[in-house]
Protein backbone atom coordinates (compact mmCIF):
# COMPACT_ATOMS: atom_id res chain seq x y z
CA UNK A 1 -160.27 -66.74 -33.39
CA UNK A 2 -156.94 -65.75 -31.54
CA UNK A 3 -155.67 -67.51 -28.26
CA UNK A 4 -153.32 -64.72 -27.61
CA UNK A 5 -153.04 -64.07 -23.61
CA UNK A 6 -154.62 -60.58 -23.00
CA UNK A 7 -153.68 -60.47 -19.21
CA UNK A 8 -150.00 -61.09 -20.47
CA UNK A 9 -150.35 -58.68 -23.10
CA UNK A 10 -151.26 -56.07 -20.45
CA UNK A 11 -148.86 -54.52 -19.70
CA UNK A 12 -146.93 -53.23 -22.97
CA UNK A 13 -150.61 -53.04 -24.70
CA UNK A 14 -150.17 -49.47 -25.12
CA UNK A 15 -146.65 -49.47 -26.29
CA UNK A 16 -148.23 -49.36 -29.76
CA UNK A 17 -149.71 -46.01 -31.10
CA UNK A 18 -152.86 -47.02 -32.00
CA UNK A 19 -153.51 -48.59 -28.68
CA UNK A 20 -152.25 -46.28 -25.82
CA UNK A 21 -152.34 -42.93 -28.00
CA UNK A 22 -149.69 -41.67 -26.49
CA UNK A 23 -148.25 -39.55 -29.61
CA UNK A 24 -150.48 -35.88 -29.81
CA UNK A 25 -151.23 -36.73 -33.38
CA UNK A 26 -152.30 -39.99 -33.10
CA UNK A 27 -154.41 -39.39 -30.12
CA UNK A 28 -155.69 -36.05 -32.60
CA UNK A 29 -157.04 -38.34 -35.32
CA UNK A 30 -158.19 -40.79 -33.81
CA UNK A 31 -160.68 -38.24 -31.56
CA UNK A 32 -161.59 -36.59 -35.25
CA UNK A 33 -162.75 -39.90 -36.28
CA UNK A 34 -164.50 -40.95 -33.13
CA UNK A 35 -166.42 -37.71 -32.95
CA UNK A 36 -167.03 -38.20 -36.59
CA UNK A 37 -168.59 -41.76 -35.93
CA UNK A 38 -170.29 -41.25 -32.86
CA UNK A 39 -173.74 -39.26 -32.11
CA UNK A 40 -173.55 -35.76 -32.57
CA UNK A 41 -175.44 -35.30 -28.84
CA UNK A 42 -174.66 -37.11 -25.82
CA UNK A 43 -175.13 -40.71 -26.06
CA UNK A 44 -174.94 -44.04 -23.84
CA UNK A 45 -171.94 -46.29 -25.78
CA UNK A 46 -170.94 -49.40 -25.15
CA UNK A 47 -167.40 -50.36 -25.88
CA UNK A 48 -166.65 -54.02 -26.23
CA UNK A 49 -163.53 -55.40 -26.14
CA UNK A 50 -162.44 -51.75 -24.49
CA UNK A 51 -158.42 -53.14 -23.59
CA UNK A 52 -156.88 -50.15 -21.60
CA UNK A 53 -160.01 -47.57 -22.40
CA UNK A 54 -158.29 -45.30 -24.74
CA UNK A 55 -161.23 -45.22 -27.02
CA UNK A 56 -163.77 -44.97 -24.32
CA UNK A 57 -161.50 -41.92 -23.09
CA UNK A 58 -161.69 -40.31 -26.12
CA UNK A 59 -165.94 -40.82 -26.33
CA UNK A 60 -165.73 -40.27 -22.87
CA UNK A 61 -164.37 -36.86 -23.48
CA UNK A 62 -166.62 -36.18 -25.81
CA UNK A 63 -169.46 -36.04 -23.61
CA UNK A 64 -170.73 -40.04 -23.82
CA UNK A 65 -171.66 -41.57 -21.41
CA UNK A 66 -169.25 -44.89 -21.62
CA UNK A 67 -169.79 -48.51 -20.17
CA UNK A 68 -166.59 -50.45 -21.01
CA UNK A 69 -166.28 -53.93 -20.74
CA UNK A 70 -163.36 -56.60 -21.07
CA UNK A 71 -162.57 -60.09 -20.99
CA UNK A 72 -159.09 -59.29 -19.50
CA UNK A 73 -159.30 -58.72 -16.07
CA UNK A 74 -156.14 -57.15 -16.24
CA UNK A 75 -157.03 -54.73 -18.98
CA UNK A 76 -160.21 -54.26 -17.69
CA UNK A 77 -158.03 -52.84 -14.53
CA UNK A 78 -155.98 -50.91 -16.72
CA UNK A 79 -158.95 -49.51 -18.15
CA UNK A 80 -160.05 -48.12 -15.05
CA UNK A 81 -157.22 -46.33 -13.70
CA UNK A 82 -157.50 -44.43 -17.76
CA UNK A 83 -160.80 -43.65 -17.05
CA UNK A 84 -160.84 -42.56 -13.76
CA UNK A 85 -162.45 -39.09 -13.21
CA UNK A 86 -164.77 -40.17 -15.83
CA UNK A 87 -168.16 -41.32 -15.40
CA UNK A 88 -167.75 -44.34 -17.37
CA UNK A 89 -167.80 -47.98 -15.89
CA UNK A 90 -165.47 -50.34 -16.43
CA UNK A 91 -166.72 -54.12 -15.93
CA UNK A 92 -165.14 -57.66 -16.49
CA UNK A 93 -166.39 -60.04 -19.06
CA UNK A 94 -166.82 -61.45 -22.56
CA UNK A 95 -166.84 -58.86 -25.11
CA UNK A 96 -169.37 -61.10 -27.54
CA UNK A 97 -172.10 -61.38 -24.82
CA UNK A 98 -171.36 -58.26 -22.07
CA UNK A 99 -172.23 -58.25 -18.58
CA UNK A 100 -175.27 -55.34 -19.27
CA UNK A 101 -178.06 -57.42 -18.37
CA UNK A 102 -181.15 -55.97 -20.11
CA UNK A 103 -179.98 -52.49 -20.18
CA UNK A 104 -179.62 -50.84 -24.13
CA UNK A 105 -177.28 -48.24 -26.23
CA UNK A 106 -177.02 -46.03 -28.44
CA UNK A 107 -173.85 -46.92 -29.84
CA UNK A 108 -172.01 -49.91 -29.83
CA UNK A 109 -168.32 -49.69 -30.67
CA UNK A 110 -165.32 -52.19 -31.13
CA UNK A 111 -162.28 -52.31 -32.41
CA UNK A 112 -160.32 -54.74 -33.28
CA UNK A 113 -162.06 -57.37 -31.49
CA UNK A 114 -164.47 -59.29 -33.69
CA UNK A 115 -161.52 -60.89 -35.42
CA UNK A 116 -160.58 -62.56 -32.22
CA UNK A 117 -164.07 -63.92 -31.54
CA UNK A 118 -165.06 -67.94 -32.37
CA UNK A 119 -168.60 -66.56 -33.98
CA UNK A 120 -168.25 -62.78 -35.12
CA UNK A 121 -171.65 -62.90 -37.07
CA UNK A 122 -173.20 -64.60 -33.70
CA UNK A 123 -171.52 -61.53 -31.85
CA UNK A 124 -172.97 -58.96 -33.92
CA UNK A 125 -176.35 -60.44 -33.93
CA UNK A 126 -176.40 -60.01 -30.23
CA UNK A 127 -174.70 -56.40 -29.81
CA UNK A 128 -177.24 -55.25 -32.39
CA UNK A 129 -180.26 -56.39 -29.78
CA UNK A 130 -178.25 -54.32 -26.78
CA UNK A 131 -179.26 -51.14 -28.80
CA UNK A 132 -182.10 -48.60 -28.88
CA UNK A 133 -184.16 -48.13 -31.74
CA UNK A 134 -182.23 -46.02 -34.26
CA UNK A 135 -178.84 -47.39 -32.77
CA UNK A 136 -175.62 -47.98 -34.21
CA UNK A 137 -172.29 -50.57 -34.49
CA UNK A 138 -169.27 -48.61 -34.97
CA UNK A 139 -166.73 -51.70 -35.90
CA UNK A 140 -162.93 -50.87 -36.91
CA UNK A 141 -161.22 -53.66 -38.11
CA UNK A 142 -158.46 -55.15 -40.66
CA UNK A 143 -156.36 -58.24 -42.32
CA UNK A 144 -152.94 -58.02 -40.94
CA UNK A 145 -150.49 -60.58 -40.89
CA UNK A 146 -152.75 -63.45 -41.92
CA UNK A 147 -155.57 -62.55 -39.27
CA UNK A 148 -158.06 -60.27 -39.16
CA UNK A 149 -161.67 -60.22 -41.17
CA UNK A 150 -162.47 -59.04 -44.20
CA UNK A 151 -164.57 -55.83 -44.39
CA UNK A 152 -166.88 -57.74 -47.53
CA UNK A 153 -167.99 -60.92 -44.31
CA UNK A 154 -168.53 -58.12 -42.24
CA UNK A 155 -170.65 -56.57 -44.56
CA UNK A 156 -172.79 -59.37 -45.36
CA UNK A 157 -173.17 -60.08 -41.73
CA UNK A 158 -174.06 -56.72 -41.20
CA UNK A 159 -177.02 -56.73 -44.03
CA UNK A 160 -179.98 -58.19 -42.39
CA UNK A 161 -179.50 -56.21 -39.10
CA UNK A 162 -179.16 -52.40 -41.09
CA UNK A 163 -180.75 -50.35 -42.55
CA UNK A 164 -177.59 -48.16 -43.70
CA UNK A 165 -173.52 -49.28 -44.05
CA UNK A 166 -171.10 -47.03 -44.00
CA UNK A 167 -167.39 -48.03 -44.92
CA UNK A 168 -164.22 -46.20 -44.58
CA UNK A 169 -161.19 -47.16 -45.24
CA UNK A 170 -158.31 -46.40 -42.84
CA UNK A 171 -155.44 -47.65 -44.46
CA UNK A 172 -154.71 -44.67 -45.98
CA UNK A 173 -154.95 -42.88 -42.76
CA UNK A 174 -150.99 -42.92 -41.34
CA UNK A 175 -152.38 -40.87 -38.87
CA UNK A 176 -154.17 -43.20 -37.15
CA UNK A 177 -151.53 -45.75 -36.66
CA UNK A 178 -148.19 -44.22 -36.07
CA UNK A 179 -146.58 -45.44 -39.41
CA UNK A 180 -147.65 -45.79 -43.04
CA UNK A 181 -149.43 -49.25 -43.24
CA UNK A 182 -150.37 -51.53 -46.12
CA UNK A 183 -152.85 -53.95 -45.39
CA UNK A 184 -156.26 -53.68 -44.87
CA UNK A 185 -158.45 -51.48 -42.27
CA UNK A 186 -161.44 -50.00 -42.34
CA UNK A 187 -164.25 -48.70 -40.26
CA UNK A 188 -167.89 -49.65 -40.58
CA UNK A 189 -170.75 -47.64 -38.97
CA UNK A 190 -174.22 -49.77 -39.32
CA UNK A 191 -177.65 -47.71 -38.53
CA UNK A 192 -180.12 -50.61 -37.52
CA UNK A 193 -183.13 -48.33 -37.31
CA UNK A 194 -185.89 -50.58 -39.10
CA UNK A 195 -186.65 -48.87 -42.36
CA UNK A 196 -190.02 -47.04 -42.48
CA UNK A 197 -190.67 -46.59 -46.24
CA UNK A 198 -189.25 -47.98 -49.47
CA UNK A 199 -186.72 -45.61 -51.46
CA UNK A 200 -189.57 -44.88 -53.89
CA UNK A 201 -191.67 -43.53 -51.20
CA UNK A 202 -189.54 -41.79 -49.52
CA UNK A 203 -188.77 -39.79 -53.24
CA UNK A 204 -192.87 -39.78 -53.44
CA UNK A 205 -192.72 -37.66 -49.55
CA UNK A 206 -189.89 -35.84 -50.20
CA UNK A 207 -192.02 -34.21 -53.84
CA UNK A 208 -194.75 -33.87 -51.67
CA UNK A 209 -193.26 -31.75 -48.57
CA UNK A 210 -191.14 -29.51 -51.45
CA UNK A 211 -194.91 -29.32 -53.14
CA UNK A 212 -196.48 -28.62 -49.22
CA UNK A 213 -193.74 -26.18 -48.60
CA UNK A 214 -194.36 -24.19 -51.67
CA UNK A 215 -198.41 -24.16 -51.01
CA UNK A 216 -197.73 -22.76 -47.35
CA UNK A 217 -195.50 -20.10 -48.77
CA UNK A 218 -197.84 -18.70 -51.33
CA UNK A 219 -200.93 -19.04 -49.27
CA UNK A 220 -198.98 -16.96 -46.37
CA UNK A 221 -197.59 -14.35 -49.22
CA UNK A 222 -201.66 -13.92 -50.33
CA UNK A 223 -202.78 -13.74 -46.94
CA UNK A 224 -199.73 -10.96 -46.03
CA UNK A 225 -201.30 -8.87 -49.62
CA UNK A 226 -204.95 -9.20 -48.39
CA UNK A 227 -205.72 -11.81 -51.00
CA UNK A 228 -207.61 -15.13 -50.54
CA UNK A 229 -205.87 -18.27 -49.07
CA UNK A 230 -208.18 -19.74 -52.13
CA UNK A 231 -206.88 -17.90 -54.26
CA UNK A 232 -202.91 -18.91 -54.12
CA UNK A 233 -201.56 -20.91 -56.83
CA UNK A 234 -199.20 -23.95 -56.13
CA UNK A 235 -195.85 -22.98 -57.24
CA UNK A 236 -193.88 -26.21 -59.59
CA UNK A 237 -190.98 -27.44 -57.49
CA UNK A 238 -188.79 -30.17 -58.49
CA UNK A 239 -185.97 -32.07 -56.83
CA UNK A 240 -182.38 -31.20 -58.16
CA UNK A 241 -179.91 -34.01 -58.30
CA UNK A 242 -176.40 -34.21 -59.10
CA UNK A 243 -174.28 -37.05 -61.13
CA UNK A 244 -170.39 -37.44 -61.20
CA UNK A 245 -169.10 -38.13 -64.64
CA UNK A 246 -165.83 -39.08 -62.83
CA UNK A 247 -162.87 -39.69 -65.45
CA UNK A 248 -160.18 -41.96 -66.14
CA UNK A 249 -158.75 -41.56 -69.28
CA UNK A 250 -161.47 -43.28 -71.53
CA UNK A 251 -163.07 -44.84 -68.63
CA UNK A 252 -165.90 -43.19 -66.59
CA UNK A 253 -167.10 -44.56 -62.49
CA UNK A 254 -170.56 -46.47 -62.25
CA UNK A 255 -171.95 -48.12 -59.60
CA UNK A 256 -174.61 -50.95 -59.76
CA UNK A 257 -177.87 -49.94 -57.26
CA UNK A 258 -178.58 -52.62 -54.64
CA UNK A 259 -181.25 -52.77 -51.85
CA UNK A 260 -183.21 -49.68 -52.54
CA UNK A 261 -186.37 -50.30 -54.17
CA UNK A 262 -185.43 -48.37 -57.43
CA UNK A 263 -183.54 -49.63 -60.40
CA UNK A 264 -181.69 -52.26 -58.16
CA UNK A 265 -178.75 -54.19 -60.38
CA UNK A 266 -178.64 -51.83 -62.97
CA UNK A 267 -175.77 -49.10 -63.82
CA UNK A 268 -175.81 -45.40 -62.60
CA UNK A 269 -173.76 -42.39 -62.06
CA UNK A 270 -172.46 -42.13 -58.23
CA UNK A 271 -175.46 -39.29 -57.70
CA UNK A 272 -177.50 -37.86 -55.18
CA UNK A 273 -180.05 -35.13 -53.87
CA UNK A 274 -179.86 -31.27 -53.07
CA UNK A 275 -179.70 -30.90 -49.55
CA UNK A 276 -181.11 -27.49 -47.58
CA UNK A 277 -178.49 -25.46 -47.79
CA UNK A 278 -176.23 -26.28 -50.61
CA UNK A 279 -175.29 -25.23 -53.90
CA UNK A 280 -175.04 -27.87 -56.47
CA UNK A 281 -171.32 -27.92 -56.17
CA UNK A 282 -171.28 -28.39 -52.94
CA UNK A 283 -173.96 -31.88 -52.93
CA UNK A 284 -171.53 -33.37 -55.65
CA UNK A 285 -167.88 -33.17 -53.58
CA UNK A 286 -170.10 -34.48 -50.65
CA UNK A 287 -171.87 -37.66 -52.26
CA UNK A 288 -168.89 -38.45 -54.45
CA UNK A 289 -167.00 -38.48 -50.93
CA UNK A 290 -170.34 -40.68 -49.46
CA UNK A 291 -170.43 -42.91 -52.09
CA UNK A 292 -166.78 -43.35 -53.62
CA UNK A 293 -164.70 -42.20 -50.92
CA UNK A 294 -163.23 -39.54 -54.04
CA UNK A 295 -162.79 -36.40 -52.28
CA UNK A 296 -162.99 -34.15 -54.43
CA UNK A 297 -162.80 -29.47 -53.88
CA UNK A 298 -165.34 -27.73 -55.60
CA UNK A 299 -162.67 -26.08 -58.41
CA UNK A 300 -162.35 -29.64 -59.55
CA UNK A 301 -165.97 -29.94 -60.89
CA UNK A 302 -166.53 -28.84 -64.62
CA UNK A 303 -170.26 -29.00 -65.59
CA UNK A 304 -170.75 -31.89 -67.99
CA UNK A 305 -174.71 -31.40 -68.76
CA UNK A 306 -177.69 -30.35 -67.34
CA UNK A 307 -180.61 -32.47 -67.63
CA UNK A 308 -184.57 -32.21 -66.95
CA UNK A 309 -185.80 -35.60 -66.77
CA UNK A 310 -189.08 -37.53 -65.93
CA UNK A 311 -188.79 -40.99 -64.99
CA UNK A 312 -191.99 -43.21 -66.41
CA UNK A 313 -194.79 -41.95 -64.05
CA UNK A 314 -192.75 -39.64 -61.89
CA UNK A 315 -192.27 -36.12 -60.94
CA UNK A 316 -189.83 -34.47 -63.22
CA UNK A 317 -186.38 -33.49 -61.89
CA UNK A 318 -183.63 -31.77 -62.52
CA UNK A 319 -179.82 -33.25 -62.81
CA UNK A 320 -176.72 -31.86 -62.83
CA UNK A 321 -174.00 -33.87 -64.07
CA UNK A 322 -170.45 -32.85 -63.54
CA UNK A 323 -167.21 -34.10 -64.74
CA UNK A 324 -163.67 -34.84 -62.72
CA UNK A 325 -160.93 -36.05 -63.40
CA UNK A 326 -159.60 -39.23 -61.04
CA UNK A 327 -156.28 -38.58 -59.52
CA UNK A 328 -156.00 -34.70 -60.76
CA UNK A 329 -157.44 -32.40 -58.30
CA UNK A 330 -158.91 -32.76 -55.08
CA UNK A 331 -158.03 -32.10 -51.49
CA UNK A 332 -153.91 -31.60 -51.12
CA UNK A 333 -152.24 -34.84 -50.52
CA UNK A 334 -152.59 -38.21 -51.83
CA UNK A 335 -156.71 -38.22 -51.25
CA UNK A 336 -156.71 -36.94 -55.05
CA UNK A 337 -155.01 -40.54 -55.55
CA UNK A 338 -156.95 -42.66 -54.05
CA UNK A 339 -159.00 -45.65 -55.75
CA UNK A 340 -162.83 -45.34 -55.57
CA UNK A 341 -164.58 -47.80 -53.07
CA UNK A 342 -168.41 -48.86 -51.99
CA UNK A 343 -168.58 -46.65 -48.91
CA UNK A 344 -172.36 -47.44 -49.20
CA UNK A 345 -172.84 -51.11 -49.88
CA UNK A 346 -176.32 -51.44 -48.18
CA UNK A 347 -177.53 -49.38 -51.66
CA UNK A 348 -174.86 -50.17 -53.86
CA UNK A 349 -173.12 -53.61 -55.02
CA UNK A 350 -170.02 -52.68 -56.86
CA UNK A 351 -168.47 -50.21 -58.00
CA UNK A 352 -166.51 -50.63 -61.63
CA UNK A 353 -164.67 -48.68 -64.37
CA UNK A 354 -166.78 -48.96 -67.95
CA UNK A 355 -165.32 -47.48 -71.35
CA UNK A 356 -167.33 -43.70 -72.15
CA UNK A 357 -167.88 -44.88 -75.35
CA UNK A 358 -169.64 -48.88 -74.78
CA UNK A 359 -171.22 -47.68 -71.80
CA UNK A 360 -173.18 -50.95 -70.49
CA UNK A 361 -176.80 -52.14 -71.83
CA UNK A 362 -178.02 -53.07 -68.23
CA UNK A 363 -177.78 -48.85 -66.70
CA UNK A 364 -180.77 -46.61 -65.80
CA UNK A 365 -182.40 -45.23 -68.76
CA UNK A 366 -181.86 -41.41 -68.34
CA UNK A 367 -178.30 -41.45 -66.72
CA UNK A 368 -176.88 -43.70 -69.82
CA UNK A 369 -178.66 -41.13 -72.00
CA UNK A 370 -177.38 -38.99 -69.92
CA UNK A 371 -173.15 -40.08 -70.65
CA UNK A 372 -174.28 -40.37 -74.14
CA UNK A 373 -174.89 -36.85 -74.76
CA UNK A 374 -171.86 -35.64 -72.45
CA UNK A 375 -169.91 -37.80 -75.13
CA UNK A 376 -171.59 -36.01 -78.02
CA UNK A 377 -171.19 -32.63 -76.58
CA UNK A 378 -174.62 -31.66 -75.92
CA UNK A 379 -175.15 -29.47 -72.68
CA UNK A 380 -178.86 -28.87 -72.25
CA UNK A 381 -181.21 -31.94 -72.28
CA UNK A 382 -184.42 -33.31 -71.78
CA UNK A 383 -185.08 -36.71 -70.62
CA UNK A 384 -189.10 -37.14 -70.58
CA UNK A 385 -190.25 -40.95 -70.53
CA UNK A 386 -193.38 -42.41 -71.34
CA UNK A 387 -195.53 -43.91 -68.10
CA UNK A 388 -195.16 -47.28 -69.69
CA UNK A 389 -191.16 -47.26 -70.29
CA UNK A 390 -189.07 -49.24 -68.30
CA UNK A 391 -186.49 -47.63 -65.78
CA UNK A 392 -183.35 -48.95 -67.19
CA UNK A 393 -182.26 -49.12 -70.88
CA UNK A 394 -183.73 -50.51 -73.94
CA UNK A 395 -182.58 -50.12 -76.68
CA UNK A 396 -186.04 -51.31 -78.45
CA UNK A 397 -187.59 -47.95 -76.97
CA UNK A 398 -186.86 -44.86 -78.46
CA UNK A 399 -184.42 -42.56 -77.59
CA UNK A 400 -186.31 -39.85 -75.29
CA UNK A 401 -183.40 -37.49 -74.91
CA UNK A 402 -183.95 -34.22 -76.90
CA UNK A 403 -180.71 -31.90 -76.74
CA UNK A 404 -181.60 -28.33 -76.65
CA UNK A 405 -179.84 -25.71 -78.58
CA UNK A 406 -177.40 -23.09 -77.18
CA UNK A 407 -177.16 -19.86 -78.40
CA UNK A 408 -174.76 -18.66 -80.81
CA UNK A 409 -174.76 -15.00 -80.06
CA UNK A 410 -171.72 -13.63 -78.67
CA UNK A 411 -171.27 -11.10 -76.15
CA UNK A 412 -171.93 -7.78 -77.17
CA UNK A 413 -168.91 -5.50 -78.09
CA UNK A 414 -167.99 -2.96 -75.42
């Protein structure tokens, strides 16, 4: 908790870049990243903690609707004469339990202000009950100086109240602040939508529309040739997922599963589905940017191994894994550089370095076997468990991966 003197601080508040915005670039990013945290459509937001409304400008711009509140009278007063011509409302009070009597959001956003709070796990207990179903806490804090929080408390606070975490980090963002800085800030976005389904039967639904999908299509191509609706066989479908092999020298990126239903605490490849839409390329540089904050260009990707695998009792898939190298490649500028972190800590613990060639015992089955033939050299594999086999790897089971043979022929001579 701070006991700095916000009325005092008033007036030079926005002297510093981040807070008044007054430099075209800085006001530039930070609108990219608002935009990119916010709702996509118009939304009601609440901004806590608002100080002279710069942020609630930006959202306001944006086409939110913005309630602002502040402790400060002062900046609260401030924050009005920046927002006027706006339909937001500005109104005095504590930013841990705002003046909005039983009205809810869609958003709620902060900055900077849960590190100068007596309770900030109390706080965001309450701001997540001011939201709608499906809401979100947009939170953009640091440790500066001695102060600040911790994005790992926030985190944990955050856990029980979410059913998704996203973290960013914005240190490496000079952007954003006006100068290069070297401590530590990040944003977190928290969805606190109750989840629905477990992350197996959400896999189960998503097999099943791909299978519905496919039924529809055939029984509407028979109908169109004058055939039978009967008579139209279901087409196979499969999901296709992609794995990073992400390199560092000897050294290859796994993350440990947490809080999804499937395989939790073991090893695995940062990974991820196909979307609608994209090319297998494409779905790696965006999870490896989800998951690892790695952002990587599509040139950058070299195709490790292809993989059809069943897991025991499941739907087979099929995985593409595809190798990068860290800090070689990538977007222009020092993103290529830039240490892998748990951008998605509600389904992941930790993220760690392990040696290509003592890969560790406690990893999903099929993505260690997976590495292992990479290592060898083998391209084409299948991955078929038994129904009875465990999900992660045992080494008293036998080795289900069965490399397929390339072919040796060579081009023909024109």
């Amino acid at each position: 908790m701070t006991t700095i003197d916000w009325d005092a601080a008033a007036d030079t508040f926005d002297e510093e870049p981040d807070h008044g915005l007054r430099d075209p670039g800085v006001r530039r990013a930070w609108a990219e990243r608002v935009r990119h945290w916010l709702p996509p459509d118009p939304s009601d937001v609440l901004d806590l903690g608002c100080g002279t409304g710069s942020l609630a400008l930006l959202a306001a711009e944006q086409g939110h609707r913005l309630t602002a509140v502040d402790l400060s009278p002062r900046m609260a007063d401030a924050a009005r004469r920046k927002l006027a011509g706006t339909t937001a409302e500005v109104l005095t009070g504590p930013a841990e339990r705002p003046p909005v009597g039983g009205r809810r959001f869609d958003v709620a956003l902060a900055r900077h202000v849960l590190w100068a709070l007596p309770d900030p796990e109390a706080a965001l207990a309450h701001w997540a009950s001011l939201l709608r179903p499906g809401g979100r806490l947009v939170l953009v804090e640091g440790v500066w100086g001695g102060s600040g929080l911790p994005a790992a408390r926030l985190i944990r606070a955050l856990g029980p109240l979410s059913r998704r975490i996203d973290h960013e980090r914005l240190s490496d963002v000079p952007g954003l602040w006006g100068r290069p800085v070297h401590d530590e800030r990040y944003a977190l976005v928290a969805r606190t939508e109750p989840v629905r389904r477990d992350a197996v039967a959400d896999t189960v639904a998503e097999e099943a529309a791909d299978v519905v999908a496919d039924v529809v299509a055939d029984t509407v191509a028979g109908e169109a040739a004058g055939g039978s609706a009967d008579a139209a066989p279901a087409r196979h479908s499969e999901v296709v997922d992609v794995h990073l092999v992400l390199r560092r020298g000897d050294d290859v990126l796994l993350g440990r599963r947490a809080g999804t239903g499937y395989a939790d605490g073991l090893w695995h490849a940062p990974s991820g589905h196909v979307e609608d839409g994209e090319d297998v390329r494409a779905a790696m540089v965006r999870e490896a940017f989800e998951e690892t904050g790695v952002e990587l260009a599509p040139e950058d990707l070299r195709v490790a191994l292809v993989m059809q695998h069943r897991g025991p009792g499941g739907a087979p898939r099929t995985g593409w894994f595809f190798e990068a190298v860290h800090g070689r490649g990538g977007q222009p500028g020092a993103a290529a550089r830039k240490e892998p972190y748990n951008r998605e800590p509600h389904k992941c613990s930790e993220l760690a370095w392990h040696p290509l060639a003592a890969l560790p015992e406690d990893m999903v089955a099929y993505s260690r076997a997976g590495f292992a033939a990479y290592r060898r050299g083998e391209r084409f594999v299948l991955h078929w468990h038994e129904d009875d086999d465990p999900v992660g790897h045992d080494p008293a089971v036998p080795d289900r991966a069965v490399p397929l043979p390339m072919t040796d022929v060579s081009p023909a001579a024109g």
